[in-house]
PDB file of N, CA and C in Angstrom:
ATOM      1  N   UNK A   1      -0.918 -16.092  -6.032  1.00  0.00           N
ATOM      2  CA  UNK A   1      -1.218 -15.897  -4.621  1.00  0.00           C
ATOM      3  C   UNK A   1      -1.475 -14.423  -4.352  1.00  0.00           C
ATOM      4  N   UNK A   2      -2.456 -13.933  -3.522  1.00  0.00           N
ATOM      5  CA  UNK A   2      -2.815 -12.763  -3.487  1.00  0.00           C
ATOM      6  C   UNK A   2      -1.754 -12.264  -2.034  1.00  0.00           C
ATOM      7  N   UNK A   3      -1.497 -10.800  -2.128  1.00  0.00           N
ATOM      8  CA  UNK A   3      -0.939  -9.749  -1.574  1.00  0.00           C
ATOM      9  C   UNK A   3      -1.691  -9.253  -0.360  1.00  0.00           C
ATOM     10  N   UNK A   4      -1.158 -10.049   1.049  1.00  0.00           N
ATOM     11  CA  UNK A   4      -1.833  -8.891   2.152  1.00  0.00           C
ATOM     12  C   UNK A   4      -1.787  -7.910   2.412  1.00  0.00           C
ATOM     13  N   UNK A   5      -2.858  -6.803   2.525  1.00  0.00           N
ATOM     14  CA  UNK A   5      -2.887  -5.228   2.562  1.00  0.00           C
ATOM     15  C   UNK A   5      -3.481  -4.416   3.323  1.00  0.00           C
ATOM     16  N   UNK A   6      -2.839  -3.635   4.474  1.00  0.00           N
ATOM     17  CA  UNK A   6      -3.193  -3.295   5.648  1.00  0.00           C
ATOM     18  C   UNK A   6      -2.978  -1.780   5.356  1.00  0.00           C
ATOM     19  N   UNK A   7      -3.775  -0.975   5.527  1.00  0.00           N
ATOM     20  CA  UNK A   7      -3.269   0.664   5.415  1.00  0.00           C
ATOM     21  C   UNK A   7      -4.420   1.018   6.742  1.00  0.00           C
ATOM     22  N   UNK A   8      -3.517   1.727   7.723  1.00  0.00           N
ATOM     23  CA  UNK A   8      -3.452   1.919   8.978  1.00  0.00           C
ATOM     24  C   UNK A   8      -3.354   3.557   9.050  1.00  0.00           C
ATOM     25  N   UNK A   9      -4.517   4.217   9.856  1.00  0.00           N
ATOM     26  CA  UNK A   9      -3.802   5.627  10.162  1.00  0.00           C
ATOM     27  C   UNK A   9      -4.370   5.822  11.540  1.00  0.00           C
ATOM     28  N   UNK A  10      -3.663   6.733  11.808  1.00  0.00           N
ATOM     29  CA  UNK A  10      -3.457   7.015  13.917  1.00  0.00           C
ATOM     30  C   UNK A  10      -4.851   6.424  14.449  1.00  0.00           C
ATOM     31  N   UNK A  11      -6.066   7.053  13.487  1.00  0.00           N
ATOM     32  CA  UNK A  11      -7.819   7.151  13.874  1.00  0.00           C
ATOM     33  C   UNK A  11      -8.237   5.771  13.721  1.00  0.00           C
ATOM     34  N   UNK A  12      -7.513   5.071  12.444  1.00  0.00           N
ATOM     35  CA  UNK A  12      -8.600   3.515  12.537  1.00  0.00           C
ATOM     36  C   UNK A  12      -7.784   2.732  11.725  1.00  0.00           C
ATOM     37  N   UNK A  13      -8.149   1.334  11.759  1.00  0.00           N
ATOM     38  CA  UNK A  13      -7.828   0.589  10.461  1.00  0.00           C
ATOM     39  C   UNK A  13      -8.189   0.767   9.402  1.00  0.00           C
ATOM     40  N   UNK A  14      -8.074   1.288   7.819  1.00  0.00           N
ATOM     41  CA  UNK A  14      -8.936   1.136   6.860  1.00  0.00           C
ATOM     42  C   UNK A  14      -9.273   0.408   5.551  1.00  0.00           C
ATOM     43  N   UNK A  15      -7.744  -0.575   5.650  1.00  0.00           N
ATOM     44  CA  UNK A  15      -8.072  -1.836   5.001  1.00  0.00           C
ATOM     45  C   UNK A  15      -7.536  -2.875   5.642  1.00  0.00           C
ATOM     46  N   UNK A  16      -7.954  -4.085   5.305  1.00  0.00           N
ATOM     47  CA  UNK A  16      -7.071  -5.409   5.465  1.00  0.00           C
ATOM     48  C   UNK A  16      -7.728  -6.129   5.106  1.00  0.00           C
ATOM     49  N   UNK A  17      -7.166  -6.416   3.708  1.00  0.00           N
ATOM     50  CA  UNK A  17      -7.724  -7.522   2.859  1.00  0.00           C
ATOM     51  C   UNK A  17      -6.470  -7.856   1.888  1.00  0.00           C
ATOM     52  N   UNK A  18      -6.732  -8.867   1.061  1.00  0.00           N
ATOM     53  CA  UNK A  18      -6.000  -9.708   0.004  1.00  0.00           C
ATOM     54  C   UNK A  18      -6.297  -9.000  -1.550  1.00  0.00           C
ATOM     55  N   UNK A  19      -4.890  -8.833  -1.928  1.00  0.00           N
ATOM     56  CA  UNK A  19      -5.837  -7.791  -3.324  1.00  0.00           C
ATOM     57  C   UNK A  19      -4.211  -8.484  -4.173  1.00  0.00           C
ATOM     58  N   UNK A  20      -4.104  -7.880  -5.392  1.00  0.00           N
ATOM     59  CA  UNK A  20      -3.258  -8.361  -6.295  1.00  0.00           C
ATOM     60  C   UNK A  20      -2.075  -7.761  -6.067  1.00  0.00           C
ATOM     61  N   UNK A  21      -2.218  -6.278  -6.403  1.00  0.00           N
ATOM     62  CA  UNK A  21      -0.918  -5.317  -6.303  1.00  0.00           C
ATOM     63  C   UNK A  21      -1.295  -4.295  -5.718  1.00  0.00           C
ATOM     64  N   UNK A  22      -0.376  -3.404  -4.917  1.00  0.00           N
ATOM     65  CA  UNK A  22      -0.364  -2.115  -4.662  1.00  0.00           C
ATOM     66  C   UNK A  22       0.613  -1.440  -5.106  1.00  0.00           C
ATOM     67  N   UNK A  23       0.575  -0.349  -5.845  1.00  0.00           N
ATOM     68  CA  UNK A  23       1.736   0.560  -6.135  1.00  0.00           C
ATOM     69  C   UNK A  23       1.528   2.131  -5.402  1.00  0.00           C
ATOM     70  N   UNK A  24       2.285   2.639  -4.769  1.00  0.00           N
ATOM     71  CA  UNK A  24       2.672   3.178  -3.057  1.00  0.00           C
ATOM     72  C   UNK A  24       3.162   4.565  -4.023  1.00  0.00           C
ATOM     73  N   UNK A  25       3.266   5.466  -3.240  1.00  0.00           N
ATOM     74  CA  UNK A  25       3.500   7.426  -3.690  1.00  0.00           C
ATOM     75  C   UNK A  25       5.172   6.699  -3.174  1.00  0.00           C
ATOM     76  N   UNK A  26       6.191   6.274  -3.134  1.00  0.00           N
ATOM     77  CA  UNK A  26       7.021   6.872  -2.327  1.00  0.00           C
ATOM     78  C   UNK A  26       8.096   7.747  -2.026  1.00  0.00           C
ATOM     79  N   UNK A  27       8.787   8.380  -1.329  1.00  0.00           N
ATOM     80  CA  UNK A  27       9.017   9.446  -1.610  1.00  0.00           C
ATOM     81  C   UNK A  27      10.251   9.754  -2.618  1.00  0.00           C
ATOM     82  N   UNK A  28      10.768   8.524  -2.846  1.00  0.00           N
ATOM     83  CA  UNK A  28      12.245   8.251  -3.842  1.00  0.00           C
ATOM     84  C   UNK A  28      11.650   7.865  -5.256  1.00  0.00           C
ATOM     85  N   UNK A  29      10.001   7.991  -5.111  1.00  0.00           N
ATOM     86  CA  UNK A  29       9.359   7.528  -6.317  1.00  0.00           C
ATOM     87  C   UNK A  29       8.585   6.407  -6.369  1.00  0.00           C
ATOM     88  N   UNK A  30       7.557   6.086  -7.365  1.00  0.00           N
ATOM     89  CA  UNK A  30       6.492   5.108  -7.219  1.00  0.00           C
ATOM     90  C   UNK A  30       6.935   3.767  -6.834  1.00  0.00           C
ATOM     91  N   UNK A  31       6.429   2.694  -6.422  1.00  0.00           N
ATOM     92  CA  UNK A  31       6.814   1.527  -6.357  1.00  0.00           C
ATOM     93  C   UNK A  31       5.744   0.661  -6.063  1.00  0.00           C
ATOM     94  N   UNK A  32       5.667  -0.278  -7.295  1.00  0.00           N
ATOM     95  CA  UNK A  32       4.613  -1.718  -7.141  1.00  0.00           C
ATOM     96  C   UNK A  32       4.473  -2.628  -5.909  1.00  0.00           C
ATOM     97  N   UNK A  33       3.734  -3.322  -5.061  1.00  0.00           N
ATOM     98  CA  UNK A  33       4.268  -4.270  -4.566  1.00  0.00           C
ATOM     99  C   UNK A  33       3.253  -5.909  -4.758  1.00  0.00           C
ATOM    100  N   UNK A  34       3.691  -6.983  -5.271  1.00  0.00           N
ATOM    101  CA  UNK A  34       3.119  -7.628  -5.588  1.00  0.00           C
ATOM    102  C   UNK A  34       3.580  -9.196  -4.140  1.00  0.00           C
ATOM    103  N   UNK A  35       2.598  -9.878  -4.105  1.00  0.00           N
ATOM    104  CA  UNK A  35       3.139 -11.143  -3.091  1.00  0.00           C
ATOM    105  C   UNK A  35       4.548 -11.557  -4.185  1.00  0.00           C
ATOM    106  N   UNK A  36       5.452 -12.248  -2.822  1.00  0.00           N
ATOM    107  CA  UNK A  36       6.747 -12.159  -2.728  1.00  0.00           C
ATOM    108  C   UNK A  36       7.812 -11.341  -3.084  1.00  0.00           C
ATOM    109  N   UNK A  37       7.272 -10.062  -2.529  1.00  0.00           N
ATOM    110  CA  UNK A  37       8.329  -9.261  -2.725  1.00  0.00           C
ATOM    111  C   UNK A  37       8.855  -9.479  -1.513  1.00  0.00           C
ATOM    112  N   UNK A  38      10.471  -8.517  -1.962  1.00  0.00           N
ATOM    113  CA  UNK A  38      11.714  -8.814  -1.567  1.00  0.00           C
ATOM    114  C   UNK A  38      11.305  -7.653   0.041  1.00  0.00           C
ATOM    115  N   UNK A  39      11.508  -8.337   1.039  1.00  0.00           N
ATOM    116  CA  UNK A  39      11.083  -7.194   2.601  1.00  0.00           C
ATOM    117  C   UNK A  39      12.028  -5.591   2.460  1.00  0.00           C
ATOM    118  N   UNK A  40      10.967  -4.827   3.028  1.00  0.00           N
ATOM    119  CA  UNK A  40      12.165  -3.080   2.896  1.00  0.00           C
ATOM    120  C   UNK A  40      10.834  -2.377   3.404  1.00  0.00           C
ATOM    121  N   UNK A  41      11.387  -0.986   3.957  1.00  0.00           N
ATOM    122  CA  UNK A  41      10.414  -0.097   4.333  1.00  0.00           C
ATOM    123  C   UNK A  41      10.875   1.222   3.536  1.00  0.00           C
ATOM    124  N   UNK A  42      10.196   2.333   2.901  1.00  0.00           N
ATOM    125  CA  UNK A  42      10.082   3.138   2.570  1.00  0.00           C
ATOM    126  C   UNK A  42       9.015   4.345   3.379  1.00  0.00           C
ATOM    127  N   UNK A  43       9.842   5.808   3.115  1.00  0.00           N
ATOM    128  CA  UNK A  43       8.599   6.793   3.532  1.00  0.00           C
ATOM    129  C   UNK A  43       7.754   6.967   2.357  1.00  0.00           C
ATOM    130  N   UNK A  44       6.547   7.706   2.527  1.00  0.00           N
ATOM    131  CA  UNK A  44       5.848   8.010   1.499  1.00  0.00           C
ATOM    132  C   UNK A  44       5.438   8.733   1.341  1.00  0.00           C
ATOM    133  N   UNK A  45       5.443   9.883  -0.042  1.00  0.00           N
ATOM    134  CA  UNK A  45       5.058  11.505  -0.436  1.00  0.00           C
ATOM    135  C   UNK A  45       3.575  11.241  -0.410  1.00  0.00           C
ATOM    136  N   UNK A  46       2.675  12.314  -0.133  1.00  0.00           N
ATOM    137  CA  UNK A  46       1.097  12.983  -0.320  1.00  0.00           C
ATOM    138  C   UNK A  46       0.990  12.119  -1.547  1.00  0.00           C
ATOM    139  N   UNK A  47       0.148  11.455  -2.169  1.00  0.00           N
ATOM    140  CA  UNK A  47      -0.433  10.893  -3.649  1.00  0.00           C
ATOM    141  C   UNK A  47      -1.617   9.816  -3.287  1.00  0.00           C
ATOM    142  N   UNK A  48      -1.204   9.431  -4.437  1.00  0.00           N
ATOM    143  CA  UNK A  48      -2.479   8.265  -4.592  1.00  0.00           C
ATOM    144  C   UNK A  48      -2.207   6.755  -4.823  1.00  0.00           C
ATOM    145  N   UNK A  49      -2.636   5.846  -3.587  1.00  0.00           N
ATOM    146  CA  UNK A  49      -2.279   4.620  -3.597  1.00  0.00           C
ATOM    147  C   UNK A  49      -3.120   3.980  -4.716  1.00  0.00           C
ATOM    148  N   UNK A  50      -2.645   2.927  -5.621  1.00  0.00           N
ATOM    149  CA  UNK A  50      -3.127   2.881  -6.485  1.00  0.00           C
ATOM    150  C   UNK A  50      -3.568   0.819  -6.089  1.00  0.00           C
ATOM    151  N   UNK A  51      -4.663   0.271  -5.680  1.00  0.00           N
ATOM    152  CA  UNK A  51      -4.891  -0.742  -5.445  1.00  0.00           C
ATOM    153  C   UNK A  51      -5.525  -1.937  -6.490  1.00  0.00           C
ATOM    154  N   UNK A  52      -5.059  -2.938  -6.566  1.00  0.00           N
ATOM    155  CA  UNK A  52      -5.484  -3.665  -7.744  1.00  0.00           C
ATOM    156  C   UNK A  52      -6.292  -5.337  -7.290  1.00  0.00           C
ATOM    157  N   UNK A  53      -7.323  -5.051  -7.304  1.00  0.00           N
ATOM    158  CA  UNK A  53      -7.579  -6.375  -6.263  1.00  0.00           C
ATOM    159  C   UNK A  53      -7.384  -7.709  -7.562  1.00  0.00           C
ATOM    160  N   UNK A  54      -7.430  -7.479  -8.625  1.00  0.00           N
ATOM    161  CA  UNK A  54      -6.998  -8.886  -9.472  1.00  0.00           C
ATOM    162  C   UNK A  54      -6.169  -8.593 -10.549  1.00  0.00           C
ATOM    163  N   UNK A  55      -5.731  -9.327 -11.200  1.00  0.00           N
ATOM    164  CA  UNK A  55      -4.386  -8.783 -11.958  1.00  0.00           C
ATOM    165  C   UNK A  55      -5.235  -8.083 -13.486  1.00  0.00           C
ATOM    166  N   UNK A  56      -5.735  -8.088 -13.645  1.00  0.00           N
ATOM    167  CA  UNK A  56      -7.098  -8.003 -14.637  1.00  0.00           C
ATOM    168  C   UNK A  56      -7.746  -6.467 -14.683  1.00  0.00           C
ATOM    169  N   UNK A  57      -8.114  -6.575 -12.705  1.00  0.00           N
ATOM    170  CA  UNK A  57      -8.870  -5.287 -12.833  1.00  0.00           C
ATOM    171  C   UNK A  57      -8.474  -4.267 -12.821  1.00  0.00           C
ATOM    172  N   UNK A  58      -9.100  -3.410 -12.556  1.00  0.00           N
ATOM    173  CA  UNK A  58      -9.177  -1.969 -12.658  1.00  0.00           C
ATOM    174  C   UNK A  58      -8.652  -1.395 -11.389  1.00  0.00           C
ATOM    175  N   UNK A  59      -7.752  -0.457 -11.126  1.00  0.00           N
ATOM    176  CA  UNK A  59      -6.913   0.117  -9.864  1.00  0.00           C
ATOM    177  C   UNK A  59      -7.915   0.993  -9.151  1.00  0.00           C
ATOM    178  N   UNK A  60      -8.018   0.886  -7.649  1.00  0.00           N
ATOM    179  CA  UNK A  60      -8.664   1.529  -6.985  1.00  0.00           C
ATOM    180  C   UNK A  60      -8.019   2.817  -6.386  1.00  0.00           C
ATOM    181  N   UNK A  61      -7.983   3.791  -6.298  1.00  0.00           N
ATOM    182  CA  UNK A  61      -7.348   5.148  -5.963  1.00  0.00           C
ATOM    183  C   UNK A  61      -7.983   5.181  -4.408  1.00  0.00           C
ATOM    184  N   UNK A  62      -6.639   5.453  -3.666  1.00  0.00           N
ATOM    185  CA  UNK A  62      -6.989   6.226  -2.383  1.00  0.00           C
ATOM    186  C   UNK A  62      -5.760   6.992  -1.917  1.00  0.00           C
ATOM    187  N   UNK A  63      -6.592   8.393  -1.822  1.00  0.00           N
ATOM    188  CA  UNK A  63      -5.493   9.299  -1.514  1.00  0.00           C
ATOM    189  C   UNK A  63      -4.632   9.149  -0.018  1.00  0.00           C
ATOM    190  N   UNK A  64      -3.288   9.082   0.235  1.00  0.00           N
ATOM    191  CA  UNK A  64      -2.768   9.372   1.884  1.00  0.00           C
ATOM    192  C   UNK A  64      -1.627  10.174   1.311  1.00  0.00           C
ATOM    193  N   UNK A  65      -1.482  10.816   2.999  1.00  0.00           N
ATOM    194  CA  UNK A  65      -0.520  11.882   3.116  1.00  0.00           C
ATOM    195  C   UNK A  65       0.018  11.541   4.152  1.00  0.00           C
ATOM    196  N   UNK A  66       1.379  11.206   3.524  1.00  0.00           N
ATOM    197  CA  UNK A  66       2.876  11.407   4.634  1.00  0.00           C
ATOM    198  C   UNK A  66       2.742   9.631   4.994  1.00  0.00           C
ATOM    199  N   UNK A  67       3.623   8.945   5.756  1.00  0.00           N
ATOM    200  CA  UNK A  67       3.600   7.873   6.607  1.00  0.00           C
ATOM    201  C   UNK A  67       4.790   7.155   6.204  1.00  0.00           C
ATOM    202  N   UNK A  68       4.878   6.070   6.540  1.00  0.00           N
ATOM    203  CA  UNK A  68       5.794   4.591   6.017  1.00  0.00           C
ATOM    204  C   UNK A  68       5.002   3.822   5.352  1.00  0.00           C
ATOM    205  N   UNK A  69       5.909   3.080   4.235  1.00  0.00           N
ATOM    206  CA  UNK A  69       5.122   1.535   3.907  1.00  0.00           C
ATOM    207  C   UNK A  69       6.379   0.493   4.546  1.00  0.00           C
ATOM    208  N   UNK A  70       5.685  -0.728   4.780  1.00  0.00           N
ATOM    209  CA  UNK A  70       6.671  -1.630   5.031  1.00  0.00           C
ATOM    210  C   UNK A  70       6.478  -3.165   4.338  1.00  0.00           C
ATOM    211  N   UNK A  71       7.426  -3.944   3.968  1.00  0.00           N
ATOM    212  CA  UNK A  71       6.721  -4.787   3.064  1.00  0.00           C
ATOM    213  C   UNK A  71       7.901  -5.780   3.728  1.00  0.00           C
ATOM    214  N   UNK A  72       6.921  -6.965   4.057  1.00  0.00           N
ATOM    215  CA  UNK A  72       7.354  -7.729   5.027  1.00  0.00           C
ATOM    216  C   UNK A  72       7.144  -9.488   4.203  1.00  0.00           C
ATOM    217  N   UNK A  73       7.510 -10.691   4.985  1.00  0.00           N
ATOM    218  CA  UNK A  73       7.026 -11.661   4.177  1.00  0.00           C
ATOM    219  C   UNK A  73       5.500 -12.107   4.634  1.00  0.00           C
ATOM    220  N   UNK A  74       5.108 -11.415   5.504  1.00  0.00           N
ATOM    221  CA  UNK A  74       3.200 -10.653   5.925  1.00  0.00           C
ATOM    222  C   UNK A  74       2.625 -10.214   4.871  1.00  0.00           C
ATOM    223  N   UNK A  75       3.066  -9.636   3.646  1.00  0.00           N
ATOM    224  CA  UNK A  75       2.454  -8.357   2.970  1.00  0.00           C
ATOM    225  C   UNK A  75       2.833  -6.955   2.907  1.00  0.00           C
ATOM    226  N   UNK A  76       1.610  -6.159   2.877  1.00  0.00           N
ATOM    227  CA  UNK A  76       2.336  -4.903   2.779  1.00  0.00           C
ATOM    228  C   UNK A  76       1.287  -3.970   4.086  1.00  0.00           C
ATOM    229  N   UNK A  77       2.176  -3.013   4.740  1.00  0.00           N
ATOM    230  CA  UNK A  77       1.705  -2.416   5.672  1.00  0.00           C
ATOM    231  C   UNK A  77       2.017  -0.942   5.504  1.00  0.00           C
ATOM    232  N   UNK A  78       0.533  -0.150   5.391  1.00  0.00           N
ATOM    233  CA  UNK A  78       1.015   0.957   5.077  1.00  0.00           C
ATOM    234  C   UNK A  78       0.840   1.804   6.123  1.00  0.00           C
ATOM    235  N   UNK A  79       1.444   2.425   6.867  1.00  0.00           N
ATOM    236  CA  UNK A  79       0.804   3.515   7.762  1.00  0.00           C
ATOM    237  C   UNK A  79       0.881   5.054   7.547  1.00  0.00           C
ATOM    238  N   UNK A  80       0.145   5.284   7.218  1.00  0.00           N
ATOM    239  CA  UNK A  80      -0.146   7.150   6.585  1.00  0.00           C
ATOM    240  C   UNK A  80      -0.513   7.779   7.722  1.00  0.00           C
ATOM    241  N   UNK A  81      -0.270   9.223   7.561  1.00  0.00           N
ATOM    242  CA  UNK A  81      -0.912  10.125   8.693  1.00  0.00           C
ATOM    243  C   UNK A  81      -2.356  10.309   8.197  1.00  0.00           C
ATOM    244  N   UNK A  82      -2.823  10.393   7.107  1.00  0.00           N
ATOM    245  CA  UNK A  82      -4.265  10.338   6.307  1.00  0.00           C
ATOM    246  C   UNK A  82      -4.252   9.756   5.681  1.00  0.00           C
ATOM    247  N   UNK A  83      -5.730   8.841   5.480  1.00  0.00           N
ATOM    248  CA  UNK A  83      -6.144   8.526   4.223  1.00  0.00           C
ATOM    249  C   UNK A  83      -7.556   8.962   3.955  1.00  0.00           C
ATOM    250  N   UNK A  84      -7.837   8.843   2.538  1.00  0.00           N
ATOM    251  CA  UNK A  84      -9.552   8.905   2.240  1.00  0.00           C
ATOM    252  C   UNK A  84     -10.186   8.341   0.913  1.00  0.00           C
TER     253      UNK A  84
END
């Protein structure tokens, strides 16, 4: 089952789609999140979200700086002060 994935900053929406995994900067250190994970919110250090739309492919890089992730039985919601 695929992973809902929302990354949100103040200016716009800039994803929301269904992808495999995301593994998140956060600030206690990296962390995967795959569908049915266990719900929790974390802050998150400046890095690079690392996106995987099939378990197969190849990780998509997008840089954000600063925000929360929150990982809900929704998916995962990231809100950064930047992304690009």
């Amino acid at each position: 089952m695929p992973l809902h994935f929302e990354l949100v900053t103040p200016d716009r929406l800039v994803r929301n789609e269904e992808v495999h995994m995301v593994t998140v900067p956060g600030t206690e250190g990296d962390f995967g999140v795959l569908e049915g994970h266990a719900p929790f919110m974390s802050t998150i250090r400046d890095g690079d979200l690392l996106v995987q739309k099939t378990a197969n492919g190849a990780a998509e890089t997008i840089r954000v700086e600063g925000g929360l992730a929150e990982v809900t039985t929704r998916g995962l919601t990231i809100l950064a002060e930047k992304a690009a």
